[in-house]
Protein backbone atom coordinates (compact mmCIF):
# COMPACT_ATOMS: atom_id res chain seq x y z
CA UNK A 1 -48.88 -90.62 -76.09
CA UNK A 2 -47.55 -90.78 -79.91
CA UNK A 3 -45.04 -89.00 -81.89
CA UNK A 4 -47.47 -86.89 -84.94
CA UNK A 5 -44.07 -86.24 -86.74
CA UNK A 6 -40.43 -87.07 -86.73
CA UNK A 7 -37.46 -85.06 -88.37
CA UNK A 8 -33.88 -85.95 -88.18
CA UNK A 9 -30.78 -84.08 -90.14
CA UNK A 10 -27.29 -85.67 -89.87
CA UNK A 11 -28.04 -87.85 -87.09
CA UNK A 12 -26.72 -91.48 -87.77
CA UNK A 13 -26.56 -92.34 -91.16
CA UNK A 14 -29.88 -90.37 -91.59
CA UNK A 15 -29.01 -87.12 -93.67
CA UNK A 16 -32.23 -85.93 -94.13
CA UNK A 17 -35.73 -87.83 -93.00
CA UNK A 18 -38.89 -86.39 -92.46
CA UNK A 19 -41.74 -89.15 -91.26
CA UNK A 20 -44.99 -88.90 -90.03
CA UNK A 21 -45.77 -92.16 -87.75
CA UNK A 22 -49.30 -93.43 -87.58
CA UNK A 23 -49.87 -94.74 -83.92
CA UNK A 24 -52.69 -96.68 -84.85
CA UNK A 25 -51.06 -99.83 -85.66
CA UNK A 26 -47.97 -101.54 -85.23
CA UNK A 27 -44.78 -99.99 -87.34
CA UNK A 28 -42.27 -102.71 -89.05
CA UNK A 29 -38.92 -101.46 -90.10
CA UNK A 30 -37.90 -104.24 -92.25
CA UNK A 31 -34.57 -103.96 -93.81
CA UNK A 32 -30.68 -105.18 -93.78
CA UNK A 33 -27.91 -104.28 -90.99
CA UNK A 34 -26.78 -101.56 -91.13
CA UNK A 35 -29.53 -99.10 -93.27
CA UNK A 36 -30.43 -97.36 -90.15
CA UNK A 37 -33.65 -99.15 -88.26
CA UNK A 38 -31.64 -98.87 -85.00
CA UNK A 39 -31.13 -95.90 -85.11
CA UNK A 40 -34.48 -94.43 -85.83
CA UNK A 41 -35.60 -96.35 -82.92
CA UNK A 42 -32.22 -94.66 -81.27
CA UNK A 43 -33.20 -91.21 -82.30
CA UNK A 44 -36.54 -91.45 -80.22
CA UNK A 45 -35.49 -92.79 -77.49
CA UNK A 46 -32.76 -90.15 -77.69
CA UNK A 47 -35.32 -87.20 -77.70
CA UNK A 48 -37.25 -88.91 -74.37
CA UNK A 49 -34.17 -89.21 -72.55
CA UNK A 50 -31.35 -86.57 -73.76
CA UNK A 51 -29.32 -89.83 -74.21
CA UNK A 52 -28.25 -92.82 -76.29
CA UNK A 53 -29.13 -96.46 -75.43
CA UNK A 54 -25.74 -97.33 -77.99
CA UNK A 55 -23.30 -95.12 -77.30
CA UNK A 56 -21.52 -92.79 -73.85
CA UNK A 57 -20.38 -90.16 -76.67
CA UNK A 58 -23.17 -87.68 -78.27
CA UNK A 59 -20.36 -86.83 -80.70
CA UNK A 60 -20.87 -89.89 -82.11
CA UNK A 61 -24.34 -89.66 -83.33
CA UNK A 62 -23.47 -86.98 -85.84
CA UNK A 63 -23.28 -88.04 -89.12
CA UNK A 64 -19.73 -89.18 -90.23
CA UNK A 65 -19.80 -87.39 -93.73
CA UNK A 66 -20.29 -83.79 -91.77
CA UNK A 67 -16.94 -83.91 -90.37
CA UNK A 68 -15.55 -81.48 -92.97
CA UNK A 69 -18.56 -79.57 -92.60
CA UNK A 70 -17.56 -76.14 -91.05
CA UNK A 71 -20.07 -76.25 -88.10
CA UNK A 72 -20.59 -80.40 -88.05
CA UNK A 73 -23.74 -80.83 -86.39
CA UNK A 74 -27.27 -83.23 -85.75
CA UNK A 75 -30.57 -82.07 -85.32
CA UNK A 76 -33.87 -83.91 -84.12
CA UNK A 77 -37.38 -82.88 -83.73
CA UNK A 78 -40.88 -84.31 -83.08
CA UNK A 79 -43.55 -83.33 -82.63
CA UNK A 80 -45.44 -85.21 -79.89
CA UNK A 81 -49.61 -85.58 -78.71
CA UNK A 82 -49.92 -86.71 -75.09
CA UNK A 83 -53.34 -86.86 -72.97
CA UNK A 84 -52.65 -83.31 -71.58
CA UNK A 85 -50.38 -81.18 -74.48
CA UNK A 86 -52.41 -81.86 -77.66
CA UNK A 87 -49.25 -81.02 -79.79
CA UNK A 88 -45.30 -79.78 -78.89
CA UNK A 89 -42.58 -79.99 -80.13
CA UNK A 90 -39.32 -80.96 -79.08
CA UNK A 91 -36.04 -80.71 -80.45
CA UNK A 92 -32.51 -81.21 -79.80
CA UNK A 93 -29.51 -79.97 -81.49
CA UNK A 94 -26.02 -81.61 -81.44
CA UNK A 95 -22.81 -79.44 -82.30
CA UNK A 96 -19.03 -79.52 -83.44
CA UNK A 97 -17.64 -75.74 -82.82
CA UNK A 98 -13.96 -75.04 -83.69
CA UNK A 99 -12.31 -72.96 -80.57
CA UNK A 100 -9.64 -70.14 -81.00
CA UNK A 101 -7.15 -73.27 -80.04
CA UNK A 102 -8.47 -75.29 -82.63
CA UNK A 103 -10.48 -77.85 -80.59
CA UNK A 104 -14.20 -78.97 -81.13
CA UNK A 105 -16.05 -78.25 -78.16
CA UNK A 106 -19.47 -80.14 -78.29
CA UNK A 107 -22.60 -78.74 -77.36
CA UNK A 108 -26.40 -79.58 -76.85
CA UNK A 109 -29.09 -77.38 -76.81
CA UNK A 110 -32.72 -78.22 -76.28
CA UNK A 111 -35.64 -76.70 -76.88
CA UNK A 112 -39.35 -76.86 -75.82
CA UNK A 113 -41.77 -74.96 -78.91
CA UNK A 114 -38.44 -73.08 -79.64
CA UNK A 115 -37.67 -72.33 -76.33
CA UNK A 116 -34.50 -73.25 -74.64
CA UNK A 117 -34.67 -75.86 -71.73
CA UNK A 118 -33.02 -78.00 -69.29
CA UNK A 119 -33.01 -81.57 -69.79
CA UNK A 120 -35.02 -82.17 -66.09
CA UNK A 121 -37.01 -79.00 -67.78
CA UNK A 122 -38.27 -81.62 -70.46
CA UNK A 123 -38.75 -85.09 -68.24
CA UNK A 124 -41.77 -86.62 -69.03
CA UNK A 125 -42.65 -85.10 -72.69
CA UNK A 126 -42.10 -88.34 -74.06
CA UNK A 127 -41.87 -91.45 -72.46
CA UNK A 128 -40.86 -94.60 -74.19
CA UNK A 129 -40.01 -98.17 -72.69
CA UNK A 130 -37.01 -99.57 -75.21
CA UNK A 131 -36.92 -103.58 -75.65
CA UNK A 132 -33.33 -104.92 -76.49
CA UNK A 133 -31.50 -108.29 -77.22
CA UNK A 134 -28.68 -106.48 -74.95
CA UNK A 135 -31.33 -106.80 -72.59
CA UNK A 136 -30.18 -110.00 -70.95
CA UNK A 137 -27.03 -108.49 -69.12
CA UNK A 138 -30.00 -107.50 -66.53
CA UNK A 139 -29.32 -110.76 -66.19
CA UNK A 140 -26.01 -111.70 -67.23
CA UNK A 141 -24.52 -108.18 -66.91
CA UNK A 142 -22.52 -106.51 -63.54
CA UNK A 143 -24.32 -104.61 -60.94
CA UNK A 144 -24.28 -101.46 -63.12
CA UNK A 145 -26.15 -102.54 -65.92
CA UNK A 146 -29.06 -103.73 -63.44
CA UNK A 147 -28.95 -100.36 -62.05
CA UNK A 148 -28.87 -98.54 -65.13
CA UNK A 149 -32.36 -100.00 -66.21
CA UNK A 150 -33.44 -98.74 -62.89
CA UNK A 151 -32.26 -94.96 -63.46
CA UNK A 152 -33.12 -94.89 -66.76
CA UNK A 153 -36.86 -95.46 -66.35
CA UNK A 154 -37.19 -93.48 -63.03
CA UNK A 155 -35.27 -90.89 -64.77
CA UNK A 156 -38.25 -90.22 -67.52
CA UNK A 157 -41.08 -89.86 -65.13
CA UNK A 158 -39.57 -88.55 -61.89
CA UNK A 159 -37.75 -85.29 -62.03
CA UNK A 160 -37.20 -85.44 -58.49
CA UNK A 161 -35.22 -88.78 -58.82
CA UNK A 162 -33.06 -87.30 -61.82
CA UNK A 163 -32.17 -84.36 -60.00
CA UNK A 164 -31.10 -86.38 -57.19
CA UNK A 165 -29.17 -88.46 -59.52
CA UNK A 166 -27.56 -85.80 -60.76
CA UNK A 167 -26.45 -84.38 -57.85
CA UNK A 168 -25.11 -88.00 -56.60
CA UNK A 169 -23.24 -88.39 -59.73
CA UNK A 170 -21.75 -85.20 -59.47
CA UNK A 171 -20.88 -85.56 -55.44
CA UNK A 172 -19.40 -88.62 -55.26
CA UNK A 173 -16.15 -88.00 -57.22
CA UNK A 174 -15.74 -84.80 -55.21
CA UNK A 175 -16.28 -86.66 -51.82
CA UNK A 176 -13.53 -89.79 -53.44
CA UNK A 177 -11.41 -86.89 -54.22
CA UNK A 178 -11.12 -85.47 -50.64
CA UNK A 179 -10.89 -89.02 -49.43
CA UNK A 180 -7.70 -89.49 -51.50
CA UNK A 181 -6.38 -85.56 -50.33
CA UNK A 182 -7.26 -86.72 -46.38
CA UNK A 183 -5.10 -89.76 -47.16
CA UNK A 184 -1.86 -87.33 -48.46
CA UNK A 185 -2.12 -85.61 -45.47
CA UNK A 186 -3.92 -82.62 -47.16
CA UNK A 187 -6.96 -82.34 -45.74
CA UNK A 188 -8.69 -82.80 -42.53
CA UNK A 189 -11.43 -85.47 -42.03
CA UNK A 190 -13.96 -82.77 -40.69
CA UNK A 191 -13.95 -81.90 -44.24
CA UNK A 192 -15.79 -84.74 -45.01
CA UNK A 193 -19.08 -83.92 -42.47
CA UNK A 194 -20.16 -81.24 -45.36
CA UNK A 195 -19.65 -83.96 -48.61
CA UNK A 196 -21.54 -86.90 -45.90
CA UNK A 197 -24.32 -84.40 -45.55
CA UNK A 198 -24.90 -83.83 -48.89
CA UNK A 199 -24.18 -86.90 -50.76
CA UNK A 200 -26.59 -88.58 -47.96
CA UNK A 201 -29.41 -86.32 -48.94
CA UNK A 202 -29.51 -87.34 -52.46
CA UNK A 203 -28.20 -90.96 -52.07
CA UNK A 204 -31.77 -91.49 -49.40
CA UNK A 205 -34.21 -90.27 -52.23
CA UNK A 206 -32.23 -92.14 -54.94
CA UNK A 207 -32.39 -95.38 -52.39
CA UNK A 208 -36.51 -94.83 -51.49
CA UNK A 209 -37.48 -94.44 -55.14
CA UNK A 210 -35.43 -97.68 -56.49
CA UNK A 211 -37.22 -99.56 -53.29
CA UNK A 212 -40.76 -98.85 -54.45
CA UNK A 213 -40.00 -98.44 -57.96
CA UNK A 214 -38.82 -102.33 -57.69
CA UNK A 215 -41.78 -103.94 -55.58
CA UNK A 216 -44.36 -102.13 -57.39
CA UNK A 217 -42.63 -103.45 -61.12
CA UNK A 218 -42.51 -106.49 -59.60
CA UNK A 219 -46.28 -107.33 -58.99
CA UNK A 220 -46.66 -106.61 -62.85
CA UNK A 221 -43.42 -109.06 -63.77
CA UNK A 222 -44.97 -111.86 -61.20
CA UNK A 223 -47.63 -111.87 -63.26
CA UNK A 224 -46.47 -111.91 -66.89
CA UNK A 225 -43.70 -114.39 -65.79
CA UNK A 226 -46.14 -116.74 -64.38
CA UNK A 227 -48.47 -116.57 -67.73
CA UNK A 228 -45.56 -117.30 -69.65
CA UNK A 229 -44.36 -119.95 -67.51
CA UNK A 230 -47.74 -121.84 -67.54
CA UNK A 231 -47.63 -121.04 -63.75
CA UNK A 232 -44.64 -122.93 -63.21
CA UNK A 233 -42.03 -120.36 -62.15
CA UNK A 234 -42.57 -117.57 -59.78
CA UNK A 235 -39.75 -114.22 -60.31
CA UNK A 236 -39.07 -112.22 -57.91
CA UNK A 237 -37.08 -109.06 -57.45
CA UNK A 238 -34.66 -108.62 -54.51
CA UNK A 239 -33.32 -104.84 -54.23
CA UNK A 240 -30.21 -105.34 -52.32
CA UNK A 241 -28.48 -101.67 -51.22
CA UNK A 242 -24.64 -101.43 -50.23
CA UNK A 243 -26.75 -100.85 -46.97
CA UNK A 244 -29.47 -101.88 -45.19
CA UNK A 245 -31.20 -99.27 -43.77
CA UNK A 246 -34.08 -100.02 -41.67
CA UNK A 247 -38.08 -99.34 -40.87
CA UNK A 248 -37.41 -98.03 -37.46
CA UNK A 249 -33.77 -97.10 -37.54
CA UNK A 250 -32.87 -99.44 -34.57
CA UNK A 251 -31.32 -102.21 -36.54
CA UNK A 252 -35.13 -104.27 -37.24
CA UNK A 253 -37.08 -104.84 -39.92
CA UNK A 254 -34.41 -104.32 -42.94
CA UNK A 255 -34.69 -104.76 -46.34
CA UNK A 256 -33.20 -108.32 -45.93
CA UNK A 257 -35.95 -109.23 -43.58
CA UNK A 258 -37.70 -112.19 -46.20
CA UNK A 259 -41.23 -112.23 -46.63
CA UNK A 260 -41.52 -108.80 -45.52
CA UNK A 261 -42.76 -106.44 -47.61
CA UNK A 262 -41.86 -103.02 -45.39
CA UNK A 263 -39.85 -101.01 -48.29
CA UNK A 264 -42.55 -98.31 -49.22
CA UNK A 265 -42.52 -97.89 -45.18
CA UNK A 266 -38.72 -96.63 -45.21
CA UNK A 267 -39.14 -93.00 -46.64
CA UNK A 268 -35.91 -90.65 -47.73
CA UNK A 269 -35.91 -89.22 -44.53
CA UNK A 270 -35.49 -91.89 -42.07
CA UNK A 271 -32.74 -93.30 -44.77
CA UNK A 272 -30.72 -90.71 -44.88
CA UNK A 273 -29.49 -90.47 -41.26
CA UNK A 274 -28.63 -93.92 -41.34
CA UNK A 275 -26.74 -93.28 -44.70
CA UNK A 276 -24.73 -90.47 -42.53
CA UNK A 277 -24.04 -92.93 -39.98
CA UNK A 278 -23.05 -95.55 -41.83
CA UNK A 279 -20.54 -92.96 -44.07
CA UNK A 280 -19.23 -91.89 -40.75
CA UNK A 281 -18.71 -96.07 -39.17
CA UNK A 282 -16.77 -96.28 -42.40
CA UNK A 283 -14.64 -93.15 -42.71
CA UNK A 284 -11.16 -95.12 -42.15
CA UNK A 285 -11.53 -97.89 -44.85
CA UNK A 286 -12.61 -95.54 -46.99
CA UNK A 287 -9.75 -93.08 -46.53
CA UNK A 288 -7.04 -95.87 -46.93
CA UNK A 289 -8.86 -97.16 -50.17
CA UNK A 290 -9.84 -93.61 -51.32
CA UNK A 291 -13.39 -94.57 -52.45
CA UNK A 292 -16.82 -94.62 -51.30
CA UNK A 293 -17.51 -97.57 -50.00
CA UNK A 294 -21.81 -97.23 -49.57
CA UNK A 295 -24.28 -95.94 -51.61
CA UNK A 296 -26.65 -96.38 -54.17
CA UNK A 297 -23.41 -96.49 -57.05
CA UNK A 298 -22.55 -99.80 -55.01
CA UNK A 299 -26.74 -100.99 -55.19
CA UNK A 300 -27.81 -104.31 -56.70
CA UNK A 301 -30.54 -105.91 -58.20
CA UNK A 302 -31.37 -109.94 -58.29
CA UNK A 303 -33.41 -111.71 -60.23
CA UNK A 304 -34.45 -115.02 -59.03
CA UNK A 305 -37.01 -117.84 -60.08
CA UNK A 306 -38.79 -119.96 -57.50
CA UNK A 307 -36.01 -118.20 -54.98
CA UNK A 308 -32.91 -119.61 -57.16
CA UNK A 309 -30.97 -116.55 -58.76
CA UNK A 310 -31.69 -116.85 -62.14
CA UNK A 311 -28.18 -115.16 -62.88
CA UNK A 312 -26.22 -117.87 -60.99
CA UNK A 313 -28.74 -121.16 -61.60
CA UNK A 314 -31.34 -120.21 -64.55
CA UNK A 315 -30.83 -120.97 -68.14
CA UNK A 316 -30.73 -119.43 -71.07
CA UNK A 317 -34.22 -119.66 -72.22
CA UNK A 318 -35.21 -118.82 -68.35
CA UNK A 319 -33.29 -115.35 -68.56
CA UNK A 320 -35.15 -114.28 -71.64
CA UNK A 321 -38.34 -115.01 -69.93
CA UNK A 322 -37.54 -113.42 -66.94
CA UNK A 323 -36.15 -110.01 -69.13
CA UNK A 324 -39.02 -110.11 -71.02
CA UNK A 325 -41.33 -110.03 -68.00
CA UNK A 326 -39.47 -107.08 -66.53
CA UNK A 327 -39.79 -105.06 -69.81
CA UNK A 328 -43.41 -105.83 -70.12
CA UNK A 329 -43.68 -105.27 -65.99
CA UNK A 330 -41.81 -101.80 -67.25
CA UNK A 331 -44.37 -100.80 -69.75
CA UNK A 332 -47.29 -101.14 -67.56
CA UNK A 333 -46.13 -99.74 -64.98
CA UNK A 334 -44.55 -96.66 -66.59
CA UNK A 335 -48.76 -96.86 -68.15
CA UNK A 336 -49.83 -96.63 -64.22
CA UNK A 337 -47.12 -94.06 -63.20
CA UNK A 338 -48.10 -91.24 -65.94
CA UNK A 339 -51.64 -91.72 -67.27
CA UNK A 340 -51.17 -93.15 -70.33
CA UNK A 341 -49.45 -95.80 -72.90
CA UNK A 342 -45.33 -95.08 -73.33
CA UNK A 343 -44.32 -95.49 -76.44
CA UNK A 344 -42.52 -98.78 -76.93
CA UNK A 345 -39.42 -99.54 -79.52
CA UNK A 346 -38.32 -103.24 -80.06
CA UNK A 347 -35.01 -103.50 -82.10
CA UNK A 348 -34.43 -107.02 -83.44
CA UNK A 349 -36.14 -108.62 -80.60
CA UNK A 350 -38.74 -111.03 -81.91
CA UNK A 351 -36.45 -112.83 -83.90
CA UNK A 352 -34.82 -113.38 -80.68
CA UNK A 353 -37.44 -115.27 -79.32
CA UNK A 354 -39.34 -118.59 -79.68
CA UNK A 355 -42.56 -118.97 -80.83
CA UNK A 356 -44.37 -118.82 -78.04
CA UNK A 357 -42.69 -116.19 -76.50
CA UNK A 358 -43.08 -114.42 -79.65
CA UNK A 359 -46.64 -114.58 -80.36
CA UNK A 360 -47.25 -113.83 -76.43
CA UNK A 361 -45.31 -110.47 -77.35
CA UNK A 362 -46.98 -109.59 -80.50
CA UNK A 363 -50.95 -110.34 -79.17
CA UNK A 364 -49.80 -107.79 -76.18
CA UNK A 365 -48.81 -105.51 -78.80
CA UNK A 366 -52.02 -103.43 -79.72
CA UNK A 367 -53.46 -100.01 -80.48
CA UNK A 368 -53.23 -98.02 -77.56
CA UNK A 369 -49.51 -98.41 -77.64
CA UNK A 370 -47.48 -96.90 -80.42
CA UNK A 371 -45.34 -99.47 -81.12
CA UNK A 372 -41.96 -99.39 -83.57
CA UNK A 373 -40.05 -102.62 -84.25
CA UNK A 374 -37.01 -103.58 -86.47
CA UNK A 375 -36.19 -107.07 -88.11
CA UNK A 376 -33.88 -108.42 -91.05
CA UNK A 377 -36.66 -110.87 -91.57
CA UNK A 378 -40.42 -110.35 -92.21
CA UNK A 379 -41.49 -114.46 -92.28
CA UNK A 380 -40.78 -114.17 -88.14
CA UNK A 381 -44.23 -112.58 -88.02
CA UNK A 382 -47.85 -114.75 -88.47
CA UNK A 383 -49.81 -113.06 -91.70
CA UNK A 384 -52.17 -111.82 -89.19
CA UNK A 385 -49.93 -109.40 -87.72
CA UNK A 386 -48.51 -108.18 -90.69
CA UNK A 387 -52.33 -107.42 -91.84
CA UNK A 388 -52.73 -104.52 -88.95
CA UNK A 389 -49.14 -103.54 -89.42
CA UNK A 390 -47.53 -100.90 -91.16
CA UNK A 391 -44.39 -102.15 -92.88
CA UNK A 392 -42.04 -99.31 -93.92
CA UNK A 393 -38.60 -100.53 -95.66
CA UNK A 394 -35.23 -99.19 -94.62
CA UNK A 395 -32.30 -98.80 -97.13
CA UNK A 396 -29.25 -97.00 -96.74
CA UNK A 397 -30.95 -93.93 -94.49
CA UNK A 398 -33.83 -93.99 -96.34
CA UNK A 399 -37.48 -95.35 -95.41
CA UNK A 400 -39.68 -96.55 -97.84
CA UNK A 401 -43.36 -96.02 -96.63
């Protein structure tokens, strides 16, 4: 998988770029803050996931100097070769329009070889694994940022998952909502059976994919970790759901259980009954507090190091190991799950690491990948790599090739 051709008009501080990306060989952006190397690597990930690994607001990735414009808007496109589609191409348009009350309303349209589509219409059409300094709140970060990395890679190769996301995401404020009415005294608890039915149904899958998902990624991060360890440390991944649903139902064999390895054994359908039940066992607390108390928004992820939660106990040197693993886990795996090498973008992260972690990175970093990196500094890299790299220089939204 490699992007042939990439076009962006007002998107960042990118007014007008057209670029053709050899895939062959590495791709150095090399430039100062703030000329716009993020946010190439921003736009692609952008096109693979309909989303921004910066920013909650599309708005924002408009460029600023179009806000006079009459119709303010951002366009990308590329075109994109994968092992089964020889060529497509995908775009996605960003706009500002003015309503009779004098309000922007923003909208996104997406399209397929000029035809319009969904965003789960357009899963899988390119897949990219993004490496990040930010990275380390899977570490240091809450509960949400561990389960963001989750969704976000599940979400590119797995339209089933994202449409069960979606629908979670979009039942679980209704369900709070009717929680908080119950507690007013306007509405009725058998209200709730409908909302437990549903949110249940989604909530299972969303619960069975992260389980597998997790102990198949971490065979891959075991592995890394330990080569980059010398053998010394051992990660390990501990999926830990706001519930503990179990192999047979009856209260055995739960994800808890240590040393077991029984999670691809608990399927979305014998989860979500015991999702119902346990919605229904805690109906009263959540009425009084007016929230959902289980569920996969309430999941989290641990990351520990010869059994000690690296979070809690490890250092800082420890939690960039254990990150980088993971990513590296991510990009093989993603590999196994569709066929064929992701593309993978690495903003500013090799000057973040030591040497050795560094040149492990870089001789992992070959051919069959297309691979685009940013730095402020080219003397971080040996005169070996830069030899079967391409180097491209970034000034003020403008690449130098």
């Amino acid at each position: 998988m490699h992007i042939e051709h990439l076009s962006l008009t007002n998107f960042r501080n990118y007014a007008r770029l057209e670029l053709s990306l050899p895939h062959e060989k590495p791709i150095v952006l090399h430039g100062a803050n703030a000329q716009g190397k993020t946010s190439l690597l921003e736009a692609l990930y952008y096109l693979a996931t309909s989303k921004s690994p910066y920013t909650t607001s599309d708005r924002q990735l408009i460029h600023w100097r179009t806000e006079s414009d009459p119709l303010p808007f951002a366009r990308l496109s590329a075109d994109v070769t994968t092992r089964d589609r020889p060529l497509t191409r995908l775009e996605i348009v960003l706009t500002l329009e003015n309503t009779a009350q004098a309000v922007q309303r923003f909208k996104k349209v997406i399209k397929v070889n000029g035809v319009a589509k969904r965003v789960m219409d357009v899963v899988g059409l390119i897949n990219v694994v993004m490496f990040l300094p930010q990275d380390l709140t899977l570490i240091e970060g809450g509960p949400n940022d561990r389960r963001r990395f989750i969704d976000d890679t599940l979400s590119q190769v797995d339209v089933v998952y994202l449409t069960a996301l979606d629908q979670y995401e979009k039942i679980l404020p209704q369900r709070n909502a009717l929680l908080r009415r119950i507690a007013d005294d306007k509405a009725t608890t058998d209200e709730l059976n409908f909302w437990d039915e549903q949110l249940a149904d989604a909530g299972s899958i969303i619960i069975a994919n992260r389980q597998q998902f997790l102990r198949e990624l971490e065979v891959g991060a075991q592995q890394i970790h330990l080569e980059l360890t010398g053998k010394r440390e051992t990660l390990t991944l501990q999926y830990r759901p706001s519930f503990l649903p179990t192999a047979a139902g009856d209260g055995q064999l739960s994800f808890d259980t240590f040393g077991l390895d029984l999670h691809r054994e608990i399927d979305a359908a014998s989860i979500k009954p015991q999702f119902v039940e346990q919605l229904e066992q805690e109906r009263s607390t959540s009425i009084e507090r007016g929230v959902t108390l289980s569920g996969p928004h309430r999941d989290e992820l641990r990351l520990l190091i010869n059994s000690r939660d690296v979070g809690l106990y490890g250092s800082r040197g420890q939690a960039r190991t254990a990150v980088m693993a993971l990513k590296l886990a991510e990009l093989a795996w993603m590999r196994e799950r569709i066929g064929e090498w992701p593309i993978l973008l690495l903003d500013e992260v090799v000057a973040e690491l030591d040497k050795d972690r560094r040149a492990y990175l870089l001789e992992h970093i070959d051919s069959a990948t297309q691979t685009l990196m940013t730095t402020t500094e080219l003397d971080i890299f040996t005169p070996s790599f830069l030899n079967r790299a391409t180097v491209w220089h970034v000034r003020d939204g403008a690449i130098d090739t």
